[in-house]
C-alpha atoms as a PDB file:
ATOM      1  CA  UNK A   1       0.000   0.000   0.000  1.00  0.00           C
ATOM      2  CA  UNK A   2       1.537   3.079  -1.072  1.00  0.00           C
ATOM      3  CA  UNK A   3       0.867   5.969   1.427  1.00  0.00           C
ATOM      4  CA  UNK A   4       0.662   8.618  -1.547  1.00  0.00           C
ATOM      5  CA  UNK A   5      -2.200   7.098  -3.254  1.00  0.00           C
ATOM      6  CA  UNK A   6      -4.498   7.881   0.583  1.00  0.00           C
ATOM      7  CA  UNK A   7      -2.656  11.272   1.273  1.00  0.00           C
ATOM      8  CA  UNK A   8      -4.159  14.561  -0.176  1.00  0.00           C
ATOM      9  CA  UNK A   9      -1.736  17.573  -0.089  1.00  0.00           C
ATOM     10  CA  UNK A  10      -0.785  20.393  -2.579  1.00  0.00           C
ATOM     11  CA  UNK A  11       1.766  22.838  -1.601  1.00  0.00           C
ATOM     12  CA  UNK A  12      -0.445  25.719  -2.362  1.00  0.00           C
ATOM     13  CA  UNK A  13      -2.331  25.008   0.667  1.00  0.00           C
ATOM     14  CA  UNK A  14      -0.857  28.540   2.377  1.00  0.00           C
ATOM     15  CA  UNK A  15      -2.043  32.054   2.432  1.00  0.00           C
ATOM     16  CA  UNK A  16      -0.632  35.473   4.230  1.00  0.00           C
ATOM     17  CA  UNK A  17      -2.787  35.964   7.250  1.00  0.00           C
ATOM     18  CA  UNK A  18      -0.153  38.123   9.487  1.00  0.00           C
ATOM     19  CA  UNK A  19       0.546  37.185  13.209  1.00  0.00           C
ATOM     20  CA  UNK A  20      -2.352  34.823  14.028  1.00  0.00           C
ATOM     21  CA  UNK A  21      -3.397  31.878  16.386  1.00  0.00           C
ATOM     22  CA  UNK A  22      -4.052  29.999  13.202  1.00  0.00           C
ATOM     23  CA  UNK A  23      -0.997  28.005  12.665  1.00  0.00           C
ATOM     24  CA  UNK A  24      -1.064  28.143   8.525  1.00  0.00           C
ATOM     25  CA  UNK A  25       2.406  26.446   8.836  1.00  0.00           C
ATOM     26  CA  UNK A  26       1.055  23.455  10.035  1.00  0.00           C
ATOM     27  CA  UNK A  27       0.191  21.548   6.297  1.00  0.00           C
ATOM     28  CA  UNK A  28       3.789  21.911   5.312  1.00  0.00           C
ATOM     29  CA  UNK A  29       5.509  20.568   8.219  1.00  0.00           C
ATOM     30  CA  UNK A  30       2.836  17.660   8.451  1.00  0.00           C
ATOM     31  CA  UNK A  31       3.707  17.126   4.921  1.00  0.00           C
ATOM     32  CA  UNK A  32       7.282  17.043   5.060  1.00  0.00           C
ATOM     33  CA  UNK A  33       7.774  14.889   7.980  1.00  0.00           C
ATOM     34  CA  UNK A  34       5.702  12.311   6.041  1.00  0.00           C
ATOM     35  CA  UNK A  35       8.053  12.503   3.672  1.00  0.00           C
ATOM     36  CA  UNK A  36      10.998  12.001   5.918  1.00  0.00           C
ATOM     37  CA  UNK A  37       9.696   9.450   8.310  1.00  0.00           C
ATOM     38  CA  UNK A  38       6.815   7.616   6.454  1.00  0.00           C
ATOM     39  CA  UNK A  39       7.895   7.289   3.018  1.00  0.00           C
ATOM     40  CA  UNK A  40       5.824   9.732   1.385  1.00  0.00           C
ATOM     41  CA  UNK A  41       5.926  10.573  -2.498  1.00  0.00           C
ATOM     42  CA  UNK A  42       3.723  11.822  -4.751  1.00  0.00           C
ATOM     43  CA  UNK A  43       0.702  12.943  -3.095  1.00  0.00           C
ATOM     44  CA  UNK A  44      -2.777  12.742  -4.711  1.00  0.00           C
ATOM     45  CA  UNK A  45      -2.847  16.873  -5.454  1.00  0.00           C
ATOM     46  CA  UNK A  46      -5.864  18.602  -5.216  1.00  0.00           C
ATOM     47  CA  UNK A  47      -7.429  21.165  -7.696  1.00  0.00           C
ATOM     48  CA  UNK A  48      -9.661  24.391  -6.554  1.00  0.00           C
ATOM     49  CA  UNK A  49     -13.499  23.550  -6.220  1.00  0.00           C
ATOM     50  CA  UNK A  50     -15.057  25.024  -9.045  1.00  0.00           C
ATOM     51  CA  UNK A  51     -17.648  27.053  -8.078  1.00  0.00           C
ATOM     52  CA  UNK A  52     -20.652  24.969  -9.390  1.00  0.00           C
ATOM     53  CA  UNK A  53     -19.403  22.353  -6.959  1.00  0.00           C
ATOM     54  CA  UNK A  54     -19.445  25.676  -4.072  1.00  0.00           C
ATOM     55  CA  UNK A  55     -23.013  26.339  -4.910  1.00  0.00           C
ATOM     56  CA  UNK A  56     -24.467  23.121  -3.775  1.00  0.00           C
ATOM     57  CA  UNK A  57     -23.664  24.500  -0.354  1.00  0.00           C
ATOM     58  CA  UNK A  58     -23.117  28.075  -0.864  1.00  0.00           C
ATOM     59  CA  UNK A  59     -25.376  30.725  -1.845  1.00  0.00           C
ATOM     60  CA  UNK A  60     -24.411  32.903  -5.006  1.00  0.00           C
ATOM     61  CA  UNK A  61     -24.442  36.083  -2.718  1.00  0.00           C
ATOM     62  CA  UNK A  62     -22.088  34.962  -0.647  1.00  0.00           C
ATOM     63  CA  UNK A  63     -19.870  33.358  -3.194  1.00  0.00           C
ATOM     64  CA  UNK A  64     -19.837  36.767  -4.976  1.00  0.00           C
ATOM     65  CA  UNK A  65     -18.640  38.928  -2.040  1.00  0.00           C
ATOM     66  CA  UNK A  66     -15.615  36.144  -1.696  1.00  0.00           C
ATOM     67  CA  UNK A  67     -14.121  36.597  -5.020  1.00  0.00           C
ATOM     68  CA  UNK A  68     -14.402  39.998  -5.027  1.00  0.00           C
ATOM     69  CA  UNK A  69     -12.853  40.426  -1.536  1.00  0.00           C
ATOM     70  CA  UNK A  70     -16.125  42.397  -0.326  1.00  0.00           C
ATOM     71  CA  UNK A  71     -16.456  43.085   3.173  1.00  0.00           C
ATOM     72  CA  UNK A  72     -20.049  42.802   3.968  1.00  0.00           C
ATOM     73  CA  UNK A  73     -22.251  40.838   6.677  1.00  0.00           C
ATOM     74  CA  UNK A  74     -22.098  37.749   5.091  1.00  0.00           C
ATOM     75  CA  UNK A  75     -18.007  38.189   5.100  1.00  0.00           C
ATOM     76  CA  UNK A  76     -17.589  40.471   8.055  1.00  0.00           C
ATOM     77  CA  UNK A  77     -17.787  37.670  10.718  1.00  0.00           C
ATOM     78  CA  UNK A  78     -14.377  35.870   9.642  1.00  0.00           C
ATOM     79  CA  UNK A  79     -11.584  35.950  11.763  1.00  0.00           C
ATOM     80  CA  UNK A  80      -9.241  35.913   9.168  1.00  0.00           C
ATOM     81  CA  UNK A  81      -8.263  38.746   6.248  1.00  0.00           C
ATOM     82  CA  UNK A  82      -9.419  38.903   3.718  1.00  0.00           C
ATOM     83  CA  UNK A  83      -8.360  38.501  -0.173  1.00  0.00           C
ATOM     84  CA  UNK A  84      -8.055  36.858  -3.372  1.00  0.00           C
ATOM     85  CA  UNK A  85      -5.426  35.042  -2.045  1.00  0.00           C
ATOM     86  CA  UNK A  86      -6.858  33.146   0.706  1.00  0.00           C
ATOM     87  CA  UNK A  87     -10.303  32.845  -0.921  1.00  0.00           C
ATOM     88  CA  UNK A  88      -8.345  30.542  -3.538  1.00  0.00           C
ATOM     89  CA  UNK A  89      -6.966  28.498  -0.034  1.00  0.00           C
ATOM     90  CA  UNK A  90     -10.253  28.173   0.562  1.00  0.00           C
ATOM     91  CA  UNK A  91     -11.327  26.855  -2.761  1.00  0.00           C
ATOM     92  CA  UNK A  92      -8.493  24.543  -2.666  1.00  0.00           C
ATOM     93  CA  UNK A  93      -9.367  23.328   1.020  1.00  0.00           C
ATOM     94  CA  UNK A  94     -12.543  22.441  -0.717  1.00  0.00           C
ATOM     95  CA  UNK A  95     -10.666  20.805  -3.791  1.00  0.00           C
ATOM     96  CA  UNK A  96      -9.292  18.848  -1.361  1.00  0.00           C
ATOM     97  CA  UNK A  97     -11.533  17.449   1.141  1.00  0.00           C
ATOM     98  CA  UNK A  98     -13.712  16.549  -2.016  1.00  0.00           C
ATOM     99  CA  UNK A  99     -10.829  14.844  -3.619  1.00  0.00           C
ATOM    100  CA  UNK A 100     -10.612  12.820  -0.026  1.00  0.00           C
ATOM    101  CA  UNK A 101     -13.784  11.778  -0.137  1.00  0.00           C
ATOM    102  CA  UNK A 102     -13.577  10.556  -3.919  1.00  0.00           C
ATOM    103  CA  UNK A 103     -10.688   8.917  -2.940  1.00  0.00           C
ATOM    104  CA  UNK A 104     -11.492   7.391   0.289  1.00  0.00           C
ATOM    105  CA  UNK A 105     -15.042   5.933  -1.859  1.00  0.00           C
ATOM    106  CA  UNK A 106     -12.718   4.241  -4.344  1.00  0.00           C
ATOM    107  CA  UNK A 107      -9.735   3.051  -1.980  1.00  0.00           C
ATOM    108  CA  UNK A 108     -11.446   2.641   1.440  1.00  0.00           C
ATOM    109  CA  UNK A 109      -9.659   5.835   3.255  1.00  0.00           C
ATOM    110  CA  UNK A 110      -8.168   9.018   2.833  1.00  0.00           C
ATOM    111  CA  UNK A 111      -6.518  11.855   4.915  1.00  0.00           C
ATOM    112  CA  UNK A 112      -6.505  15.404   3.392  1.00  0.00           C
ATOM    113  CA  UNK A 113      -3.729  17.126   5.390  1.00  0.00           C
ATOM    114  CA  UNK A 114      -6.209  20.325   5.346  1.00  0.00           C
ATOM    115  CA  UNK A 115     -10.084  20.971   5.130  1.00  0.00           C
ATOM    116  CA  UNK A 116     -12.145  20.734   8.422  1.00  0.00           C
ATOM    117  CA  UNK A 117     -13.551  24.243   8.259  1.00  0.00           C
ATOM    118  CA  UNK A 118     -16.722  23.583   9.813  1.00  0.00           C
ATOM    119  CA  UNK A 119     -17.745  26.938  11.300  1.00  0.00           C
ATOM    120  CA  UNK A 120     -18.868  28.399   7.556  1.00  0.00           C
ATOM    121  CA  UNK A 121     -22.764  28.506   6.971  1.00  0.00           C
ATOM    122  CA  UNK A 122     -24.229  28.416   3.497  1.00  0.00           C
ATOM    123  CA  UNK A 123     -24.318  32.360   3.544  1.00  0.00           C
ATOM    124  CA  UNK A 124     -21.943  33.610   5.618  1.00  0.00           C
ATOM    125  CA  UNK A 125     -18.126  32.876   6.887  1.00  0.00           C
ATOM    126  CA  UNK A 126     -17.655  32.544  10.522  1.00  0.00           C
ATOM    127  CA  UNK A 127     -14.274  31.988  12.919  1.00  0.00           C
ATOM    128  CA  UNK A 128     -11.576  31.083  10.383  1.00  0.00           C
ATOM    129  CA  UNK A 129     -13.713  29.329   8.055  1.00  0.00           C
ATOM    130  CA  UNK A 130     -15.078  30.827   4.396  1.00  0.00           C
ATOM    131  CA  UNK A 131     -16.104  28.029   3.019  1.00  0.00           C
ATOM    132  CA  UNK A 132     -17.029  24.710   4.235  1.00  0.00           C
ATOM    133  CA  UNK A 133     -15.146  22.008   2.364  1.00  0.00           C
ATOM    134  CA  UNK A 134     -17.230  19.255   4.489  1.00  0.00           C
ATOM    135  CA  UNK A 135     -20.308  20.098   3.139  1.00  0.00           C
ATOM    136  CA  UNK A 136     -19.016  20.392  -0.124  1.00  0.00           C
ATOM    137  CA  UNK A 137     -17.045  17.191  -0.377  1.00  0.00           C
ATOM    138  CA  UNK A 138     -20.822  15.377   1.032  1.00  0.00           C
ATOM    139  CA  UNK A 139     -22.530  17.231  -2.034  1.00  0.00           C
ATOM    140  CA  UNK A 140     -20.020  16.223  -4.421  1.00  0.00           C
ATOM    141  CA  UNK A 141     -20.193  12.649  -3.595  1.00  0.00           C
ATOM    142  CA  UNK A 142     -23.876  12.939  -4.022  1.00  0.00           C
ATOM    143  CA  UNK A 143     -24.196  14.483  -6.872  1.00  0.00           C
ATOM    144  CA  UNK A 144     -21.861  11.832  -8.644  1.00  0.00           C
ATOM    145  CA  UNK A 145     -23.588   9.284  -7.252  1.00  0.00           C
ATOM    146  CA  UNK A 146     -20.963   7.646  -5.337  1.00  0.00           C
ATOM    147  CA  UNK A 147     -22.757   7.969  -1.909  1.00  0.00           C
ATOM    148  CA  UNK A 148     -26.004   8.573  -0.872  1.00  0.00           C
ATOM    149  CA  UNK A 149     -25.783   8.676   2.478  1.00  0.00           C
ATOM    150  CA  UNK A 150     -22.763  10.518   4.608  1.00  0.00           C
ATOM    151  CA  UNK A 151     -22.364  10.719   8.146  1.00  0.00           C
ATOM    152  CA  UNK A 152     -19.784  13.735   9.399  1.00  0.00           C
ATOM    153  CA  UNK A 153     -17.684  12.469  12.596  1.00  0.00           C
ATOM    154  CA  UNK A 154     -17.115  15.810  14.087  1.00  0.00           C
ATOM    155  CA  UNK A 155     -14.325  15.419  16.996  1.00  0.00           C
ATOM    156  CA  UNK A 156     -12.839  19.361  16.784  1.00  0.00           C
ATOM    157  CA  UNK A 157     -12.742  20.906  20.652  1.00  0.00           C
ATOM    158  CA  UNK A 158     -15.703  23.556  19.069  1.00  0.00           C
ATOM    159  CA  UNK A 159     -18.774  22.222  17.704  1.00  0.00           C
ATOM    160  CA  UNK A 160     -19.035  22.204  13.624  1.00  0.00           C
ATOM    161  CA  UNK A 161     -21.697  24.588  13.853  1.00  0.00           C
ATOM    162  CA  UNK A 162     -22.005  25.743  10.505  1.00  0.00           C
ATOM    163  CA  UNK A 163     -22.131  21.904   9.146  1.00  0.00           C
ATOM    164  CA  UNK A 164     -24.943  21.676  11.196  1.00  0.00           C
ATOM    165  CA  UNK A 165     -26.751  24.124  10.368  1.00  0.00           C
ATOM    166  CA  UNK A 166     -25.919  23.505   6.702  1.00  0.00           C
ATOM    167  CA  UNK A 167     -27.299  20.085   7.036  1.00  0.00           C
ATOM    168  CA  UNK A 168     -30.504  20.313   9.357  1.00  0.00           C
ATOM    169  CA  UNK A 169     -33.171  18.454   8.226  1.00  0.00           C
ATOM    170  CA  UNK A 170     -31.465  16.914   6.148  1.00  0.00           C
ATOM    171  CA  UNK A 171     -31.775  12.589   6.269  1.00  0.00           C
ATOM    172  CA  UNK A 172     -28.951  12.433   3.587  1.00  0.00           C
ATOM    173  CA  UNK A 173     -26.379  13.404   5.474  1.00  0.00           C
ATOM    174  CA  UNK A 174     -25.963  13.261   9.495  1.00  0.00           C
ATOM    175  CA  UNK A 175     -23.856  15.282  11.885  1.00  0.00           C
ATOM    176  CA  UNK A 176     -22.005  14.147  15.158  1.00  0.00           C
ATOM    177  CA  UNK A 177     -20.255  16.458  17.315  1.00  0.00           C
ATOM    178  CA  UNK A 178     -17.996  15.425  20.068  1.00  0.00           C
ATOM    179  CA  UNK A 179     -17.131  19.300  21.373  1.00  0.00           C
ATOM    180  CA  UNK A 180     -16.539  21.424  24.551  1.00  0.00           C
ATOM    181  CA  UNK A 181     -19.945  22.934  25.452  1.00  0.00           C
ATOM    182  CA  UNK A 182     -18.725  25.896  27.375  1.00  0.00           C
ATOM    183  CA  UNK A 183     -16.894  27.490  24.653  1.00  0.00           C
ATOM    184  CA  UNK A 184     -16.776  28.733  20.983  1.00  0.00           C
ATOM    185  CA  UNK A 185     -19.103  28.823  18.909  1.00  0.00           C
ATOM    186  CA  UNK A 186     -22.967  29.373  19.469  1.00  0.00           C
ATOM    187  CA  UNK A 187     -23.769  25.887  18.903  1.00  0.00           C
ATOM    188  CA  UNK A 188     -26.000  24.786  16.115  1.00  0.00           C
ATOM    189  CA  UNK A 189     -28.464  21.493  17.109  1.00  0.00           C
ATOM    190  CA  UNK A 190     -27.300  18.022  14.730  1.00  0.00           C
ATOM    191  CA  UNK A 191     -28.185  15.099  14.392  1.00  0.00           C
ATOM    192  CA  UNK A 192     -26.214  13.876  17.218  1.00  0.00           C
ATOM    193  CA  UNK A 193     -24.676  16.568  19.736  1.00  0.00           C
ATOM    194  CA  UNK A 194     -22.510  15.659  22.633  1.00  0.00           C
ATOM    195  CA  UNK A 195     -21.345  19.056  24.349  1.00  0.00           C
ATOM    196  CA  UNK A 196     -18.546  17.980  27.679  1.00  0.00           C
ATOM    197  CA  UNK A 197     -18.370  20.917  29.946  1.00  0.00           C
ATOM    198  CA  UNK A 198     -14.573  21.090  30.325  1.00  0.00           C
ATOM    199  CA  UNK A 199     -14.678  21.243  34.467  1.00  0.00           C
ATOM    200  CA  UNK A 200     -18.061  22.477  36.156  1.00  0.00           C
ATOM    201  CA  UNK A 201     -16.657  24.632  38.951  1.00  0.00           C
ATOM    202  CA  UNK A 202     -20.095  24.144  40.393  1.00  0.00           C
ATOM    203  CA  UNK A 203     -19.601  21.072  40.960  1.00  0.00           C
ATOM    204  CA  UNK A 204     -15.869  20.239  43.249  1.00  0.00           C
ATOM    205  CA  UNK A 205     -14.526  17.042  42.169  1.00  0.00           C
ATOM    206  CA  UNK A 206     -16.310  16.778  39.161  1.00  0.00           C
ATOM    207  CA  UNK A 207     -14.027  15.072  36.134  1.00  0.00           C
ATOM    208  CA  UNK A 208     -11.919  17.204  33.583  1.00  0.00           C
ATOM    209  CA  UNK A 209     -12.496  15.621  30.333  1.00  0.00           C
ATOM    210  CA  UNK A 210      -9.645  13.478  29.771  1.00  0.00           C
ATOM    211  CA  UNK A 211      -8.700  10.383  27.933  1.00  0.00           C
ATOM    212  CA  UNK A 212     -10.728   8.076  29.809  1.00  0.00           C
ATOM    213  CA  UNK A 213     -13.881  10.207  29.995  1.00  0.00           C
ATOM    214  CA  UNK A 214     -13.442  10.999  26.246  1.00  0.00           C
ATOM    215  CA  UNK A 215     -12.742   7.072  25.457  1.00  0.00           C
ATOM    216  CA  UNK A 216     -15.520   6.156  27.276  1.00  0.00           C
ATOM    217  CA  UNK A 217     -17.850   8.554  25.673  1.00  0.00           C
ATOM    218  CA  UNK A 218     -16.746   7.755  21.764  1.00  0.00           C
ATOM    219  CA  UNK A 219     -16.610   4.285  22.167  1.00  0.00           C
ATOM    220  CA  UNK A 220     -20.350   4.462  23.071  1.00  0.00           C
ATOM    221  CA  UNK A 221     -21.606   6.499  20.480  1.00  0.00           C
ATOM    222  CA  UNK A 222     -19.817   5.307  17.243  1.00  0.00           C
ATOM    223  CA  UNK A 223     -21.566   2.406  16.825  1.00  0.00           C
ATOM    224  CA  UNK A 224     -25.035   3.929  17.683  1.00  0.00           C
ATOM    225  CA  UNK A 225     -24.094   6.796  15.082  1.00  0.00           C
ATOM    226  CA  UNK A 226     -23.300   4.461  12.572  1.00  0.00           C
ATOM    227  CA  UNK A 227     -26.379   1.859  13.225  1.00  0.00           C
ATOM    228  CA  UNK A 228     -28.702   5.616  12.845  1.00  0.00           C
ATOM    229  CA  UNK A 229     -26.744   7.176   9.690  1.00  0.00           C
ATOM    230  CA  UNK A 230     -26.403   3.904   7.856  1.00  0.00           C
ATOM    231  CA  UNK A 231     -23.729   5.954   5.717  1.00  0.00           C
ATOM    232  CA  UNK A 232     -21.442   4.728   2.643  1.00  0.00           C
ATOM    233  CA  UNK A 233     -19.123   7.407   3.525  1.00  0.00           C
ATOM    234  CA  UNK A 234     -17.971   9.116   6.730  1.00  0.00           C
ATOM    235  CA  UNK A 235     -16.117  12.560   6.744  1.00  0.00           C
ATOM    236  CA  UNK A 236     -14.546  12.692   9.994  1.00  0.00           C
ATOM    237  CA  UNK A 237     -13.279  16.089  11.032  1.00  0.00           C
ATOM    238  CA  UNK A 238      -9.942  15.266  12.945  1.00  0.00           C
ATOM    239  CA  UNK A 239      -9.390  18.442  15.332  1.00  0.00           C
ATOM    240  CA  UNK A 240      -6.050  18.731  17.320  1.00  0.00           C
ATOM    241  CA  UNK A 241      -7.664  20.954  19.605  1.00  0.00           C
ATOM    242  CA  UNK A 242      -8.538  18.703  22.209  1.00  0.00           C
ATOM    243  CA  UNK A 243      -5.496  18.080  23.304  1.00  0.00           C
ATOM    244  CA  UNK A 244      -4.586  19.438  26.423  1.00  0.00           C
ATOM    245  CA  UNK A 245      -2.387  22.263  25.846  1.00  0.00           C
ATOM    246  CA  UNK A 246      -4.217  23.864  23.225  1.00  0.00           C
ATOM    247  CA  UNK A 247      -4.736  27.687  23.030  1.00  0.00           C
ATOM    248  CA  UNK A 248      -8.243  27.293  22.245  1.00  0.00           C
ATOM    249  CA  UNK A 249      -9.544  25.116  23.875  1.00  0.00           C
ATOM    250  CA  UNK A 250     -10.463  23.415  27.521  1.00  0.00           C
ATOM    251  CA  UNK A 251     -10.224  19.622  27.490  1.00  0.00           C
ATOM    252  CA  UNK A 252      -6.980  17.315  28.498  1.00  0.00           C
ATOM    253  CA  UNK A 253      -6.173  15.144  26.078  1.00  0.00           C
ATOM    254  CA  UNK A 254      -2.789  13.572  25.905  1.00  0.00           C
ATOM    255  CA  UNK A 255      -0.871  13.031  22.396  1.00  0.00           C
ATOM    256  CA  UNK A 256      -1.784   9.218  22.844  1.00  0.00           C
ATOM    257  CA  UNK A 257      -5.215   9.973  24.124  1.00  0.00           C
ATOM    258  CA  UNK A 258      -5.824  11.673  20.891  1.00  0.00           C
ATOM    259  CA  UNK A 259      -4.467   8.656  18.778  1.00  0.00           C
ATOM    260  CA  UNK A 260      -6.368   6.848  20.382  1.00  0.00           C
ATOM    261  CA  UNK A 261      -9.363   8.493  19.764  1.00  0.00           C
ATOM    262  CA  UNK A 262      -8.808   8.386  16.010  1.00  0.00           C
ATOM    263  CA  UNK A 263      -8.174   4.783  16.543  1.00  0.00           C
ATOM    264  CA  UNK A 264     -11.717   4.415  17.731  1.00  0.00           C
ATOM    265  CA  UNK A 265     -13.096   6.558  15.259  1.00  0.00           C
ATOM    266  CA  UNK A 266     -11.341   4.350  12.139  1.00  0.00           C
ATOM    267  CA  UNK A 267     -12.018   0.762  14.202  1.00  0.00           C
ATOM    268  CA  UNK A 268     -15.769   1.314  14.271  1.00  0.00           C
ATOM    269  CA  UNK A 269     -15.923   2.452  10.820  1.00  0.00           C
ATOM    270  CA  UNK A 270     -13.638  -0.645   9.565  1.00  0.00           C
ATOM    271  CA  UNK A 271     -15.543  -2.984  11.335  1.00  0.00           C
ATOM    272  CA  UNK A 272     -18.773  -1.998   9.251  1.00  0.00           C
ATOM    273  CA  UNK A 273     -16.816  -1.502   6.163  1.00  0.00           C
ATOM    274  CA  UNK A 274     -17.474   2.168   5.494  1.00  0.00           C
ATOM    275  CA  UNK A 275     -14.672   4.397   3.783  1.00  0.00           C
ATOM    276  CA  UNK A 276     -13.610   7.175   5.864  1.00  0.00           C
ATOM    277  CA  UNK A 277     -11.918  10.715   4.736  1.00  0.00           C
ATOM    278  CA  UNK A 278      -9.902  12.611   7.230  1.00  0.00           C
ATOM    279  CA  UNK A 279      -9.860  15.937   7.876  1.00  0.00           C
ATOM    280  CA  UNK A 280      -6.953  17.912  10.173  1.00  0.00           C
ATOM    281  CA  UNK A 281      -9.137  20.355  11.475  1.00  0.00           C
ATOM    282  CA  UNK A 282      -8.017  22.756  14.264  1.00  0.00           C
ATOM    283  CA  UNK A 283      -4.750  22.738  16.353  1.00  0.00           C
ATOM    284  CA  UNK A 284      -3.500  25.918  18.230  1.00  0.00           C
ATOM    285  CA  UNK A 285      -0.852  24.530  20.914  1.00  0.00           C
ATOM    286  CA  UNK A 286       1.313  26.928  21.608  1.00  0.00           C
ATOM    287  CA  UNK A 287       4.119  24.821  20.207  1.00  0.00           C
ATOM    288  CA  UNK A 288       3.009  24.185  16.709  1.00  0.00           C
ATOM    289  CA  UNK A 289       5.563  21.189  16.566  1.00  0.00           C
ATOM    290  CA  UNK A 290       2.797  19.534  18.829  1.00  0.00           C
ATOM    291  CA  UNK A 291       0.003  20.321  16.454  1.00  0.00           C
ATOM    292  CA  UNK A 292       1.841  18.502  13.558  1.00  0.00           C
ATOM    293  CA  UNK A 293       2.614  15.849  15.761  1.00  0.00           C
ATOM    294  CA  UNK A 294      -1.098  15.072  16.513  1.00  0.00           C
ATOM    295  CA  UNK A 295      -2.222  15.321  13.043  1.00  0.00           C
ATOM    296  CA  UNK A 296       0.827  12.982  11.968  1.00  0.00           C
ATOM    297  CA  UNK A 297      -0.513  10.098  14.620  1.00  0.00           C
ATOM    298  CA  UNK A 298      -3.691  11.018  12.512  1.00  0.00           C
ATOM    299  CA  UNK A 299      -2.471  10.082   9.255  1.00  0.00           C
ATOM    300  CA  UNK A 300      -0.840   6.963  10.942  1.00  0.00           C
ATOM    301  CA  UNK A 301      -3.171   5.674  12.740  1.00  0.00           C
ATOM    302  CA  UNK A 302      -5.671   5.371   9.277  1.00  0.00           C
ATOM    303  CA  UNK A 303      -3.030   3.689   7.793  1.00  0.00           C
ATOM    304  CA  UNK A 304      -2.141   1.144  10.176  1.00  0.00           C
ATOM    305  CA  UNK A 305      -6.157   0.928  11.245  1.00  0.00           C
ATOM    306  CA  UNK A 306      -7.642   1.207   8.055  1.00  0.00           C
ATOM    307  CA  UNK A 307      -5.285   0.535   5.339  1.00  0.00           C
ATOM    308  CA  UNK A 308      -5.648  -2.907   7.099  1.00  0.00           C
ATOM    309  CA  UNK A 309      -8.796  -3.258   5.497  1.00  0.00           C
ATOM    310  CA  UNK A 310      -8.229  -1.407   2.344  1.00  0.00           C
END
């Protein structure tokens, strides 16, 4: 099994945002230590969504204040600059997690070392997201046909609230969130929402959420999310930001309890035989070197788990 032929990279995937929590240098150095430790070469390389492929998710409003670099409401709540130059990473995020999912349909699994930016709504941009190259990899793989049904396996710290309000209502496509309910964003209801308070000071002695806790809760509600979405592909958004000395965010993970959690994640889906396409969605540790070390046990732990069954 060659690792190129399940990776999804293109070294494009960067854009000037000045001094920011967002660690943009994070896709390279994931990349490149694949290439020096795991025997990467040639990645599958992603192309730019096109923006039919945008406006199964997006509206046309939107879409035309983000190629012009308009500031208005629907572009005003980004956290992020703005310009033509990260509206293309954006398009190419999408390009991406699209090409992940086509990828992970035809070989059983694939990890786009990008994508997972789940806070964009269908009309608007929100936290450091523009466009939401989830929902538009699901839509793709609809509209060629290649899977009906697609369950999103949201683990990021903050709850994928644009993805669920994106998909609401919809039976086609179901959302789990695994996320920390006392802290960004205004949370959106899905199909399946599990918000951990990360310590209720109300309440002396009760638990942080560490690896156990966190273990314990996943290992529950995989299977029960994947008996209710019956899906032939799973998008699972891989965030680094549960891991306990994250910036953003409130719950203790260890490096190993996060590897193991994508270990659960890939286990449940192997044992039903449902392709899975990996996102690396947030990471804001104050040393990025432990960001890229998360997302690499990521990328290794779908190969060892589910290249198994591939």
């Amino acid at each position: 099994m060659r690792l190129g032929d399940h990776v999804v990279y293109s070294p494009r995937a960067w854009a000037e945002i000045g001094p920011h929590v967002f660690p943009m240098e994070k896709y390279e150095g994931v990349y490149r230590r694949l290439v020096e430790e795991d025997g990467l070469q040639n990645a599958l390389r992603p192309e730019p969504s096109p923006r039919e492929e945008l406006l199964r998710v997006h509206t046309a409003a939107y879409l035309d204040d983000l190629d012009g670099g308009v500031h208005t409401w629907r572009t005003a709540a980004s956290e992020l600059p703005l310009s033509v130059e990260i509206a293309d990473f954006f398009r190419l995020a999408c390009g991406g997690t699209t090409l992940a999912a086509r990828t992970a349909l035809e070989r059983g699994w694939a990890v786009h070392l990008g994508g997972g930016f789940h806070h964009a709504f269908e009309e608007r941009a929100e936290g450091f997201c523009y466009l939401n190259d989830l929902a538009v990899a699901a839509r793709a793989m609809q509209a060629e046909g290649s899977a009906a049904r697609v369950a999103v396996v949201d683990l990021d710290v903050h709850q994928g609230n644009g993805t669920a309000a994106i998909f609401r209502g919809d039976p086609t496509v179901y959302t789990f969130s695994v996320h920390q309910e006392d802290n960004y964003p205004v949370k959106e209801p899905g199909d399946r929402d599990i918000g951990l308070v990360s310590y209720d000071h109300r309440r002396p002695g009760s638990p942080w959420v560490e690896d156990a806790l966190y273990h314990e809760i996943l290992e529950s509600a995989m299977p029960e999310v994947l008996d209710a979405s019956r899906p032939d592909l799973v998008l699972y958004q891989a965030g680094a930001d549960p891991y306990r000395y994250d910036q953003l965010g409130g719950f203790r993970l260890t490096l190993e309890g996060l590897e193991r959690r994508d270990e659960i994640v890939f286990a449940a889906c192997r044992g039903r035989g449902i392709p899975v396409a990996t996102t690396l969605g947030g990471g804001y540790a104050a040393a990025v070197e432990d960001t890229i070390a998360i997302h690499l046990t990521t990328v290794r732990a779908a190969r060892r788990v589910l290249g198994e069954a591939a």
